[in-house]
N, C-alpha and C. Protein backbone atom coordinates (compact mmCIF):
# COMPACT_ATOMS: atom_id res chain seq x y z
N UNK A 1 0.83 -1.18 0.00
CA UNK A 1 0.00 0.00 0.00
C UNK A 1 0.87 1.25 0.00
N UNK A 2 2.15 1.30 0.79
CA UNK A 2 2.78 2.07 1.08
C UNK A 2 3.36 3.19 -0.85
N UNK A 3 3.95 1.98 -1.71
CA UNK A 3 4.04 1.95 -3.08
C UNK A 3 2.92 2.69 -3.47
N UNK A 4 1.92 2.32 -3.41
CA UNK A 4 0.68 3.18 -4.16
C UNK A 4 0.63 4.50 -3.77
N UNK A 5 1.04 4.72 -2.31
CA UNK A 5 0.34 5.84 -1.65
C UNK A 5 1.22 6.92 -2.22
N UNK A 6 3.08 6.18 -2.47
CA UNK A 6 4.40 7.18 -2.76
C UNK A 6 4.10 7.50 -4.25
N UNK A 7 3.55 6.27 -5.03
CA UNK A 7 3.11 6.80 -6.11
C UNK A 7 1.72 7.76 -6.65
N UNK A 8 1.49 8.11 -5.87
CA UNK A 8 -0.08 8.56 -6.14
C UNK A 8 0.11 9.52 -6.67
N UNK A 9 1.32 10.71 -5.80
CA UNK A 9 1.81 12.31 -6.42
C UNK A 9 1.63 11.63 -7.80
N UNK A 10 1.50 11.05 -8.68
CA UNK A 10 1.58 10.83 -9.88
C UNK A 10 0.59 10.91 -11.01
N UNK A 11 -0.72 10.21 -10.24
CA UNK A 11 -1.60 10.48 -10.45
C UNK A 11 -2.33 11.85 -10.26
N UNK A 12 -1.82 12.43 -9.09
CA UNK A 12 -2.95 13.54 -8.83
C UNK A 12 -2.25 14.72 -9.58
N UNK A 13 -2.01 14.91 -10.51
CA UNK A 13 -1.19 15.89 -11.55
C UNK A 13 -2.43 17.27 -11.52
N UNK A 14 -4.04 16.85 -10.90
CA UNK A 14 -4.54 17.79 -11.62
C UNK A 14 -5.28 18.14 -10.03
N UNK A 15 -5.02 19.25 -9.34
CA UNK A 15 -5.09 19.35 -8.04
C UNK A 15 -6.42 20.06 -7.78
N UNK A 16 -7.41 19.90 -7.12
CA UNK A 16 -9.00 20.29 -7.59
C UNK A 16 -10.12 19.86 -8.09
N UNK A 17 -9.09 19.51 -9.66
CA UNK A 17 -10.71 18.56 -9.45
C UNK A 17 -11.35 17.32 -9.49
N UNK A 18 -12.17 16.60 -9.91
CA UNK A 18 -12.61 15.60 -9.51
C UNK A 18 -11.80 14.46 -10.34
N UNK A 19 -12.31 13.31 -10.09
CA UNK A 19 -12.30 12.20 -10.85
C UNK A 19 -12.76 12.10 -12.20
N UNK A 20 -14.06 12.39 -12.48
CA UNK A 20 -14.75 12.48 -13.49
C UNK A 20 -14.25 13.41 -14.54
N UNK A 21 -13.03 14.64 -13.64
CA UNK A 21 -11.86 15.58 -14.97
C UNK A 21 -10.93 14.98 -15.47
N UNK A 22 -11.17 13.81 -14.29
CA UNK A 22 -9.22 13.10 -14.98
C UNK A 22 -9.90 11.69 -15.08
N UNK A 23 -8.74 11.50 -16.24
CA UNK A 23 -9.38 9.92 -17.10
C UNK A 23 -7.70 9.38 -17.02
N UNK A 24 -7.56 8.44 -16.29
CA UNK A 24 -6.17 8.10 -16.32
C UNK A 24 -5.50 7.71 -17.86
N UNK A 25 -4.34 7.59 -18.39
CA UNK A 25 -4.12 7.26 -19.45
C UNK A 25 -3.20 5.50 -19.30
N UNK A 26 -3.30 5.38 -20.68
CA UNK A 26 -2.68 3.55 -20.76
C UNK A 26 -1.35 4.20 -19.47
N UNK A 27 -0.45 4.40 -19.59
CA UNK A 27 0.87 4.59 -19.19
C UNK A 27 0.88 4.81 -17.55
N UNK A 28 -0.16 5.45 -17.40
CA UNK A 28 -0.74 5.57 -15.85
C UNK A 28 -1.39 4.15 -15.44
N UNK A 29 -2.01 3.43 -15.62
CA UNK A 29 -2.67 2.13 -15.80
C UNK A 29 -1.58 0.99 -15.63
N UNK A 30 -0.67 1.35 -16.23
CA UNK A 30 0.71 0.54 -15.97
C UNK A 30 1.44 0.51 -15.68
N UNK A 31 1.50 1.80 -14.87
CA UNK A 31 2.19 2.31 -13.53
C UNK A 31 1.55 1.85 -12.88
N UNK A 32 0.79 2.04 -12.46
CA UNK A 32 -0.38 1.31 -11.64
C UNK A 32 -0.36 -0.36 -11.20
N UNK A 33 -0.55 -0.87 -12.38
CA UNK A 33 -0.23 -2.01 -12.37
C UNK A 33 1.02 -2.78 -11.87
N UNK A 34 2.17 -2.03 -11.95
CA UNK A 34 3.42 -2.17 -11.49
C UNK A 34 3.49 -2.11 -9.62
N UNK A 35 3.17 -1.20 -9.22
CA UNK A 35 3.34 -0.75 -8.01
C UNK A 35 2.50 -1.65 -7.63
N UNK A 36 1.09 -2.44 -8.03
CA UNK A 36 0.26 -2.88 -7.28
C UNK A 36 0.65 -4.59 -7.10
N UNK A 37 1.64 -4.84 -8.07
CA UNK A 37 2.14 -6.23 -8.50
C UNK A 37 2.85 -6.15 -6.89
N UNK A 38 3.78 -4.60 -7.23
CA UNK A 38 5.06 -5.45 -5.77
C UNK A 38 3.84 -5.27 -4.71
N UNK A 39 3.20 -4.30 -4.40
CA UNK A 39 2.12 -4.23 -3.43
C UNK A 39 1.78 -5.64 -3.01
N UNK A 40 0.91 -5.98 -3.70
CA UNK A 40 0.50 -7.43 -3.20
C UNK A 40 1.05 -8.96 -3.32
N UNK A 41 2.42 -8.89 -4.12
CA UNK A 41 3.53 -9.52 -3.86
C UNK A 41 3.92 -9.79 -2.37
N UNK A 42 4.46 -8.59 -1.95
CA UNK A 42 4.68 -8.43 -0.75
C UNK A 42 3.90 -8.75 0.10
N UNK A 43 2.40 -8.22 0.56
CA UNK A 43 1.86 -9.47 1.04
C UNK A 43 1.51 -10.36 1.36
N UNK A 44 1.28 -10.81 -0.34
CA UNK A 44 1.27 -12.52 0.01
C UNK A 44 2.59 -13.13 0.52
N UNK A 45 3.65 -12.84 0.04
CA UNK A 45 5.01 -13.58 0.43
C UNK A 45 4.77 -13.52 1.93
N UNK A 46 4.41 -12.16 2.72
CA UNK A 46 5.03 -11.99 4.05
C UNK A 46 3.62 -12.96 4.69
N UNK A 47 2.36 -12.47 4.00
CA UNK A 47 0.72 -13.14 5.16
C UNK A 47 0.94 -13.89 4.74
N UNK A 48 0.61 -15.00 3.81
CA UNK A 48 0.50 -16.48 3.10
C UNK A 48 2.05 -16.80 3.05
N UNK A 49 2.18 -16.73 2.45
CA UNK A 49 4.46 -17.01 2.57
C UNK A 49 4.80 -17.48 3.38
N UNK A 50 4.51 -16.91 4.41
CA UNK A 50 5.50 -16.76 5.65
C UNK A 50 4.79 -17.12 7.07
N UNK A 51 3.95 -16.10 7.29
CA UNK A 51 3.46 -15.77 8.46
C UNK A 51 2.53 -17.18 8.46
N UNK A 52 1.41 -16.98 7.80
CA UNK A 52 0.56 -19.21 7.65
C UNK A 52 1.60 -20.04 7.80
N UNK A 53 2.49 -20.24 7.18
CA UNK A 53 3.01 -21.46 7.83
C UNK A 53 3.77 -21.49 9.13
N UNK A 54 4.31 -20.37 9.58
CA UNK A 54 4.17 -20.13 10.68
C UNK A 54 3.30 -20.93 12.00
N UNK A 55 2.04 -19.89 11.21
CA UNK A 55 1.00 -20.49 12.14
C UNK A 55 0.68 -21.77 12.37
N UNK A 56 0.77 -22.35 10.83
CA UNK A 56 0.43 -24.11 10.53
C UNK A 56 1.43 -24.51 11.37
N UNK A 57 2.28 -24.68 11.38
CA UNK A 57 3.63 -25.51 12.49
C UNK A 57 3.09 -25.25 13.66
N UNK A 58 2.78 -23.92 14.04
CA UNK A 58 2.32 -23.73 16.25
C UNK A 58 1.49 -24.50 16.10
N UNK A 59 0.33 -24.29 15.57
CA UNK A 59 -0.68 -24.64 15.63
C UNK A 59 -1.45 -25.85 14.90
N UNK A 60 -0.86 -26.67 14.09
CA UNK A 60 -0.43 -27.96 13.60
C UNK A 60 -2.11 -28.16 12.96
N UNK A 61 -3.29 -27.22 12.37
CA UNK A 61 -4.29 -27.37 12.14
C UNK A 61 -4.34 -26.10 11.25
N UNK A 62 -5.05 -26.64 9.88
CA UNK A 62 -5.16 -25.49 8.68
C UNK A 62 -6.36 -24.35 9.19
N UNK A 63 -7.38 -24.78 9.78
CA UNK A 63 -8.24 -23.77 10.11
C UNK A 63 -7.84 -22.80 10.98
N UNK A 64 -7.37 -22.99 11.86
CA UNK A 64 -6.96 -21.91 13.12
C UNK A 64 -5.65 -21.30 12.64
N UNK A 65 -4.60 -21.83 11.93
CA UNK A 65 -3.78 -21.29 11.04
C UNK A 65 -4.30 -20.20 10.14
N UNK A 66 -4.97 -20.33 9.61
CA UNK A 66 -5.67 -19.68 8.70
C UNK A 66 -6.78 -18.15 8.69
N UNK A 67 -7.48 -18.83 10.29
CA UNK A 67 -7.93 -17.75 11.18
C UNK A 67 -6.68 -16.87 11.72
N UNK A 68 -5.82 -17.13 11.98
CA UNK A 68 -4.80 -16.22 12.95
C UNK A 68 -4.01 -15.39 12.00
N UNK A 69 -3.56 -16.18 10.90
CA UNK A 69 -3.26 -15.33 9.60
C UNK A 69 -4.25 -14.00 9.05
N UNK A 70 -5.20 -14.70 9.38
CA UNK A 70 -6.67 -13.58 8.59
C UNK A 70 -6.58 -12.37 9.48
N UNK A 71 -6.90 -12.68 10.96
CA UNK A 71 -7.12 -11.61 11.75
C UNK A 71 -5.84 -10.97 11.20
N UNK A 72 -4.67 -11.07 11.27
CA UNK A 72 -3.13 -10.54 11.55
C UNK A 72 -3.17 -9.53 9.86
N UNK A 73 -3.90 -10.17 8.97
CA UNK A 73 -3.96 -9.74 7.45
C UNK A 73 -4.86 -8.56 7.41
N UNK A 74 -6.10 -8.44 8.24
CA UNK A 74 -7.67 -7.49 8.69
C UNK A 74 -6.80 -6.30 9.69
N UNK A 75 -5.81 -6.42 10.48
CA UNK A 75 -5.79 -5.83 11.52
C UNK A 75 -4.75 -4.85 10.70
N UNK A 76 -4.03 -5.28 9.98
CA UNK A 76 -3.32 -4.21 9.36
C UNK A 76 -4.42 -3.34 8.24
N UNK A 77 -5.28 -3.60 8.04
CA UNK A 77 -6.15 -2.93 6.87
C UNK A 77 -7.07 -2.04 7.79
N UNK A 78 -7.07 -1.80 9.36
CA UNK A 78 -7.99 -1.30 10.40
C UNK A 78 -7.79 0.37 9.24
N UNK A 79 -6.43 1.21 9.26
CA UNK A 79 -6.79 2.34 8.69
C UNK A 79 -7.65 2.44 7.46
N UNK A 80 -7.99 1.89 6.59
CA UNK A 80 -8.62 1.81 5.54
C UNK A 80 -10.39 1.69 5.94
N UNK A 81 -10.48 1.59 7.24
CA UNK A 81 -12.33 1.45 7.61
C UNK A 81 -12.43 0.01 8.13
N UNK A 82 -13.39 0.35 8.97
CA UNK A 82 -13.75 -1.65 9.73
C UNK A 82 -14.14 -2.10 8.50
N UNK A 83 -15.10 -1.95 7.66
CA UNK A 83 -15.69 -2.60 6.69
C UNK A 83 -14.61 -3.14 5.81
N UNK A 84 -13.50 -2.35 5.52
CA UNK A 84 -12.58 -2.74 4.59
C UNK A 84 -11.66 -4.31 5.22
N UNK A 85 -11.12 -3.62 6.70
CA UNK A 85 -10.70 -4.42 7.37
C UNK A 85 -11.24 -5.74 7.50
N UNK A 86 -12.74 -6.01 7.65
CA UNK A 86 -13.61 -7.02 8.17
C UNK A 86 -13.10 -7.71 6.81
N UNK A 87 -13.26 -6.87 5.56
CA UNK A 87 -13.42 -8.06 3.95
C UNK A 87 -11.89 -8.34 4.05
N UNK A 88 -11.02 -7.90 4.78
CA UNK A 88 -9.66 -8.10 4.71
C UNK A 88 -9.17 -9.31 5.64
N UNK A 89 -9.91 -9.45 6.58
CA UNK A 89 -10.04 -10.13 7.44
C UNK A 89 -10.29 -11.84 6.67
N UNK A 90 -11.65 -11.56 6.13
CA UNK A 90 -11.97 -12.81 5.58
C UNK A 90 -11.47 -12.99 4.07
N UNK A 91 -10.68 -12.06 3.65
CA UNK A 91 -10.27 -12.31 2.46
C UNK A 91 -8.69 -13.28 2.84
N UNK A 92 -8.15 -12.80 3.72
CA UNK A 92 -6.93 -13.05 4.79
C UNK A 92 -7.13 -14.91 4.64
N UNK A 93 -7.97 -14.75 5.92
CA UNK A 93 -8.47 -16.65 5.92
C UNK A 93 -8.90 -17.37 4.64
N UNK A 94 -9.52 -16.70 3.55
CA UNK A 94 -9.39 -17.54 2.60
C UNK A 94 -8.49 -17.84 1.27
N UNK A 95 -7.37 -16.92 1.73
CA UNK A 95 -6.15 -16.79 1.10
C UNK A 95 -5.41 -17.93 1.49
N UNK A 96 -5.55 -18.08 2.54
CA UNK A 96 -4.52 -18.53 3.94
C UNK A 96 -4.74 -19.84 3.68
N UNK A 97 -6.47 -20.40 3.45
CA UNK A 97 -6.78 -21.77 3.69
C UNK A 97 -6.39 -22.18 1.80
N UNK A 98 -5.99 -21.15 0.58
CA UNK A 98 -6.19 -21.88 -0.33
C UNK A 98 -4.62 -22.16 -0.51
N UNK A 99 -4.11 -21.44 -0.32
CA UNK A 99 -2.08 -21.67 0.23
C UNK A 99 -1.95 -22.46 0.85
N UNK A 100 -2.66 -22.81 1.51
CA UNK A 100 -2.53 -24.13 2.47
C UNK A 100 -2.90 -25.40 1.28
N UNK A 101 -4.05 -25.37 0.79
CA UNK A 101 -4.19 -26.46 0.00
C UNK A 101 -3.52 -26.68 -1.00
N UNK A 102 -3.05 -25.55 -1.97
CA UNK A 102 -2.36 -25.39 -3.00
C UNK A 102 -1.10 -25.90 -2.21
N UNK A 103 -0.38 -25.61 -1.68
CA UNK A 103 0.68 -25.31 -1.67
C UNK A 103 1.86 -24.39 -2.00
N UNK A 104 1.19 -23.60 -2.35
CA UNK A 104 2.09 -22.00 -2.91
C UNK A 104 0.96 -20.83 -2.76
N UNK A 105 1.54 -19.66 -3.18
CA UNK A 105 0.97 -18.52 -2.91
C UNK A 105 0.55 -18.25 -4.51
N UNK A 106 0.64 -18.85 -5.83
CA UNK A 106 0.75 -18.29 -6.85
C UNK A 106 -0.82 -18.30 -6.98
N UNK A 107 -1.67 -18.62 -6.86
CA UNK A 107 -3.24 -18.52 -7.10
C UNK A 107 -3.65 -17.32 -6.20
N UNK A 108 -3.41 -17.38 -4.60
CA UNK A 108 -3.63 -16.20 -4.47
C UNK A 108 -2.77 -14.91 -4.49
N UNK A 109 -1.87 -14.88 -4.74
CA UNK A 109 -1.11 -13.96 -5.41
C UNK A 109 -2.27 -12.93 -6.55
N UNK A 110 -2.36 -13.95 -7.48
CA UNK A 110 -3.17 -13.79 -8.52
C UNK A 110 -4.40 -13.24 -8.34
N UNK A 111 -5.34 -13.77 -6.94
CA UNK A 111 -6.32 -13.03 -6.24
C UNK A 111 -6.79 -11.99 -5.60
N UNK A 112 -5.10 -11.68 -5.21
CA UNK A 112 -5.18 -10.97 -4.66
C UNK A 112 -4.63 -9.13 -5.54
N UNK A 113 -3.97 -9.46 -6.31
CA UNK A 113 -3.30 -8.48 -7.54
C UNK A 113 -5.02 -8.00 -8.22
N UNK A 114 -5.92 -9.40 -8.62
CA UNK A 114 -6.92 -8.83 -9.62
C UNK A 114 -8.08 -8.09 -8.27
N UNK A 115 -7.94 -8.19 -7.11
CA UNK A 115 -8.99 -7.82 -6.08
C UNK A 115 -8.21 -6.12 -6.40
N UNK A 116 -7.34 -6.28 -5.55
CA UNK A 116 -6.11 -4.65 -5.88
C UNK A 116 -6.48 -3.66 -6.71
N UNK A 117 -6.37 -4.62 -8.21
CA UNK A 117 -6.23 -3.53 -9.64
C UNK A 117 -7.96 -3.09 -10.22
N UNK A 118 -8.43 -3.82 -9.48
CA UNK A 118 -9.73 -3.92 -10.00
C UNK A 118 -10.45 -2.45 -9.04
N UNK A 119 -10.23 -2.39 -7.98
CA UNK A 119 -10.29 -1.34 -6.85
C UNK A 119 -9.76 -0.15 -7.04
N UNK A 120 -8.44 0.22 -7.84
CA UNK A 120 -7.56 0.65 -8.12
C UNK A 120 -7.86 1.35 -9.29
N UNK A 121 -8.40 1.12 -10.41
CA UNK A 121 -7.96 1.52 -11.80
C UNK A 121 -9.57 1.28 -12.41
N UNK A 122 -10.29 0.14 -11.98
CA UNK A 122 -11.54 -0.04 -12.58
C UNK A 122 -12.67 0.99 -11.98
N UNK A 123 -13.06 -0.08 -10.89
CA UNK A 123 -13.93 0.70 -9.82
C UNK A 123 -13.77 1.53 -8.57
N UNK A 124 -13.43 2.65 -8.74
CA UNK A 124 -13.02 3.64 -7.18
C UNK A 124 -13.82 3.75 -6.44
N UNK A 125 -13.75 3.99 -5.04
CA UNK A 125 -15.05 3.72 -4.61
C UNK A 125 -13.98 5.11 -3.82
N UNK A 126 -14.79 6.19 -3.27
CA UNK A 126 -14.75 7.72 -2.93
C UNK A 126 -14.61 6.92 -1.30
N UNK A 127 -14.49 6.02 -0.83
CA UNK A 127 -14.63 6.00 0.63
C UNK A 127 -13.53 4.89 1.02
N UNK A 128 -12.79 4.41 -0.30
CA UNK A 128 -12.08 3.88 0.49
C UNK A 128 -10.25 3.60 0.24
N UNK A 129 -9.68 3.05 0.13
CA UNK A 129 -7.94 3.50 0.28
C UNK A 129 -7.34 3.98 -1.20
N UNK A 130 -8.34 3.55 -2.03
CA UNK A 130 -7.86 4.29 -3.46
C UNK A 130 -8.66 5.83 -3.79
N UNK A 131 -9.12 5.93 -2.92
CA UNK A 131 -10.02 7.49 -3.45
C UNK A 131 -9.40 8.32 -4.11
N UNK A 132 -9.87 9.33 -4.43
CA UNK A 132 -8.90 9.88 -5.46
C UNK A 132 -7.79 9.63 -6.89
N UNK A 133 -8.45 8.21 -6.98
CA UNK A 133 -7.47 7.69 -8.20
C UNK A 133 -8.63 7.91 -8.91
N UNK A 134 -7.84 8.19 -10.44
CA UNK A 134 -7.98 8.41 -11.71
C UNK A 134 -8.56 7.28 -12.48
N UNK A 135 -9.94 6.44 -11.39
CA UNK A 135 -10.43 5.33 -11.96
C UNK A 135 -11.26 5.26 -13.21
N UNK A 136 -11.54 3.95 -13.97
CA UNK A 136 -12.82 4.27 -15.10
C UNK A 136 -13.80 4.53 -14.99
N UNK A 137 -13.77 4.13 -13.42
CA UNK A 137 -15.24 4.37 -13.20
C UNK A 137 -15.74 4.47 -11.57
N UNK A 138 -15.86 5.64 -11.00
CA UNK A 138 -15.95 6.03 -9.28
C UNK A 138 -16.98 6.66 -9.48
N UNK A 139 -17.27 6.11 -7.80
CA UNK A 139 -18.43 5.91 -7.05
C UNK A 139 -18.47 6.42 -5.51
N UNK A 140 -19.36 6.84 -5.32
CA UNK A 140 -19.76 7.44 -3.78
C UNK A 140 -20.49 7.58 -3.18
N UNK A 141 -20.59 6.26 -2.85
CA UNK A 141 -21.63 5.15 -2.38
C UNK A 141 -21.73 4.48 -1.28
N UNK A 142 -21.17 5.65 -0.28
CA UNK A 142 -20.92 4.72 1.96
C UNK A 142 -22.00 4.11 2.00
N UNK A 143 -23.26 4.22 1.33
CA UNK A 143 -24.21 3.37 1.80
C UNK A 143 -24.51 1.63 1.58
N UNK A 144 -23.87 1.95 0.49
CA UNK A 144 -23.68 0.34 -0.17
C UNK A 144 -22.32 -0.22 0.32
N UNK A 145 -21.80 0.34 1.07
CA UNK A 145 -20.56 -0.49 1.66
C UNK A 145 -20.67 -2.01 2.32
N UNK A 146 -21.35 -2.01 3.50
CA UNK A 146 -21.78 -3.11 3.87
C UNK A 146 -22.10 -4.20 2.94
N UNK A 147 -22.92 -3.65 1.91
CA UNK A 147 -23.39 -4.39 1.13
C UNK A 147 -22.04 -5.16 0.01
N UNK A 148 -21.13 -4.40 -0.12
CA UNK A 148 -20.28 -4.66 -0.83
C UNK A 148 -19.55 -5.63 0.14
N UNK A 149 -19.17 -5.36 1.13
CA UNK A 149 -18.38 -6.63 1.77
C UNK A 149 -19.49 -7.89 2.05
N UNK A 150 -20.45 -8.03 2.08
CA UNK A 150 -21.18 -9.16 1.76
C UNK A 150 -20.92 -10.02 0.20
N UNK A 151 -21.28 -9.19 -0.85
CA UNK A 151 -20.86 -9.81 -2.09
C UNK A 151 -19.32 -10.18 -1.95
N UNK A 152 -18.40 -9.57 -1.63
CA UNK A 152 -17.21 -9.90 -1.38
C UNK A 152 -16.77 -11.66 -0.54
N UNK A 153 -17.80 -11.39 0.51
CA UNK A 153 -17.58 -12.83 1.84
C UNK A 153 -18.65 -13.98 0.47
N UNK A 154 -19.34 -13.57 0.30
CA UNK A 154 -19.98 -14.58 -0.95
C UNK A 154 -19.20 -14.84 -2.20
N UNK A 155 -18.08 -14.25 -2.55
CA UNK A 155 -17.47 -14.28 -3.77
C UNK A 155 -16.54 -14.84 -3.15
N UNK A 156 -15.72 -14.87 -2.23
CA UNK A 156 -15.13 -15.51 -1.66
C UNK A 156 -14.85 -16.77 -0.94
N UNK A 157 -16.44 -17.37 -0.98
CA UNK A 157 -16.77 -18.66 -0.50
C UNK A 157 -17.02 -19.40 -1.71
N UNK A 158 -17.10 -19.25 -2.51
CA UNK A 158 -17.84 -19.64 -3.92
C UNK A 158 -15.91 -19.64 -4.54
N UNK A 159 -15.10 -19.12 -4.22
CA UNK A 159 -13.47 -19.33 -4.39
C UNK A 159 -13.13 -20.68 -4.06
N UNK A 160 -13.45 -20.29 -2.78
CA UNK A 160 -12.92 -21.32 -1.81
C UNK A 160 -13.26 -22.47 -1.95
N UNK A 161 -14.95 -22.68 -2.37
CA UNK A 161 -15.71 -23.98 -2.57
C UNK A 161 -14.81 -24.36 -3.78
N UNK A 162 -14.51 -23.74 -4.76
CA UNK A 162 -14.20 -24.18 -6.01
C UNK A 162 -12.28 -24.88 -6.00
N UNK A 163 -11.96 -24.21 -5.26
CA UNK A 163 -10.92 -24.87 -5.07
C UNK A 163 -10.66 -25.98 -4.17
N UNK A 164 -11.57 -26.10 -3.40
CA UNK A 164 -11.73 -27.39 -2.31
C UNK A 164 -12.16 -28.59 -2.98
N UNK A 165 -13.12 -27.87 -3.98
CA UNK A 165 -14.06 -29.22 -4.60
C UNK A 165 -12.89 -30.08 -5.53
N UNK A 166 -11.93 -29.35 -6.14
CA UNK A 166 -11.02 -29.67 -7.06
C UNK A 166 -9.99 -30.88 -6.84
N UNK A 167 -10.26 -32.40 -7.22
CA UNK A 167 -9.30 -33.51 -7.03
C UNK A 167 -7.89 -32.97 -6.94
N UNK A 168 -7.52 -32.50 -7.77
CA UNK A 168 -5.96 -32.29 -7.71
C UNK A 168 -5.66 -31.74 -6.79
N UNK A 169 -6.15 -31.01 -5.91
CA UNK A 169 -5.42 -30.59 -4.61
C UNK A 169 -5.55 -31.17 -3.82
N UNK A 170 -5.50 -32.45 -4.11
CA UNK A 170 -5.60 -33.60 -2.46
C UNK A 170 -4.61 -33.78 -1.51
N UNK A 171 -3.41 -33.46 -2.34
CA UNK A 171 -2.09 -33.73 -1.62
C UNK A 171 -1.59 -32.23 -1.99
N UNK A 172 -0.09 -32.31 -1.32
CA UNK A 172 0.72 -31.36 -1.15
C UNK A 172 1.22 -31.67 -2.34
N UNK A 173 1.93 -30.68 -3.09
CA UNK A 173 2.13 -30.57 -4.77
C UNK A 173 4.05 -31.64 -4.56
N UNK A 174 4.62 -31.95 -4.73
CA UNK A 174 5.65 -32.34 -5.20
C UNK A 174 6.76 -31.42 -4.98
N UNK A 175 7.90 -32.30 -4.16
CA UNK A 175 8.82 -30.88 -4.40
C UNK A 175 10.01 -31.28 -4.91
């Protein structure tokens, strides 16, 4: 987050006025894209990477591993709003439990980059850690927040189901 925030002077070239004056261009978009790669790189390596297996060894059980990772993943997102935090929270644990099954971080890596860029560059939402970006398309909408971290905990279970249901992840991948 820190990356986005140093890069932002970048974006805000046009001081005043809204979103709807500024239309980001390709080159901005892929700046964007860049900063948000190491952004959530870095996360996953350090929450899923690192810190879950961590937990999996104390705690020798994928669920409570997975919970302790989540909270630890939510509690750093507290400045961004409880609501953000809460979907961070459970986005956390179901990161946590699919690294666990997978065996690597590269799926949610991947989950977590298209959750990012999609927040970032697609849909802005005026209330929450990307405000003020030069999105395609922003919104300012505190009322539908709640509502949005519901579709989120539902889009996220419907992840999770799909990768659980999947034979090939029965075992630990080969090393």
């Amino acid at each position: 987050m820190g990356l986005f925030r140093l890069g932002s002077w970048r974006l805000d070239n046009s001081a005043g006025r809204s979103n709807a004056d500024r239309r980001p261009d390709r080159a901005a978009r892929v700046c964007d894209l860049g900063e948000i790669l190491v952004q959530t790189f870095g996360e996953e390596f350090i929450f899923r990477g690192y810190l879950t297996q961590g937990f999996l060894l104390a705690l020798k059980k994928p669920l409570p591993a997975a919970i302790a990772s989540g909270l630890l993943f939510g509690s750093v997102h507290i400045p961004n709003g409880i609501p953000q935090a809460l979907n961070a929270t459970v986005f956390g644990i179901v990161c946590a439990l699919i690294a666990i099954r997978t065996g690597g971080i590269a799926l949610t890596f991947g989950l977590h980059l298209a959750n990012n860029y999609f927040g970032a560059v697609v849909v802005v939402s005026g209330a929450d850690v990307f405000k003020g970006s030069p999105g395609i398309i922003t919104q300012t909408t505190p009322q539908l927040i709640w509502w949005d971290l519901c579709i989120a905990v539902a889009a996220l279970a419907g992840a999770l189901w799909l990768i659980f249901r999947r034979p090939y992840f029965t075992s630990a991948p080969a090393v």
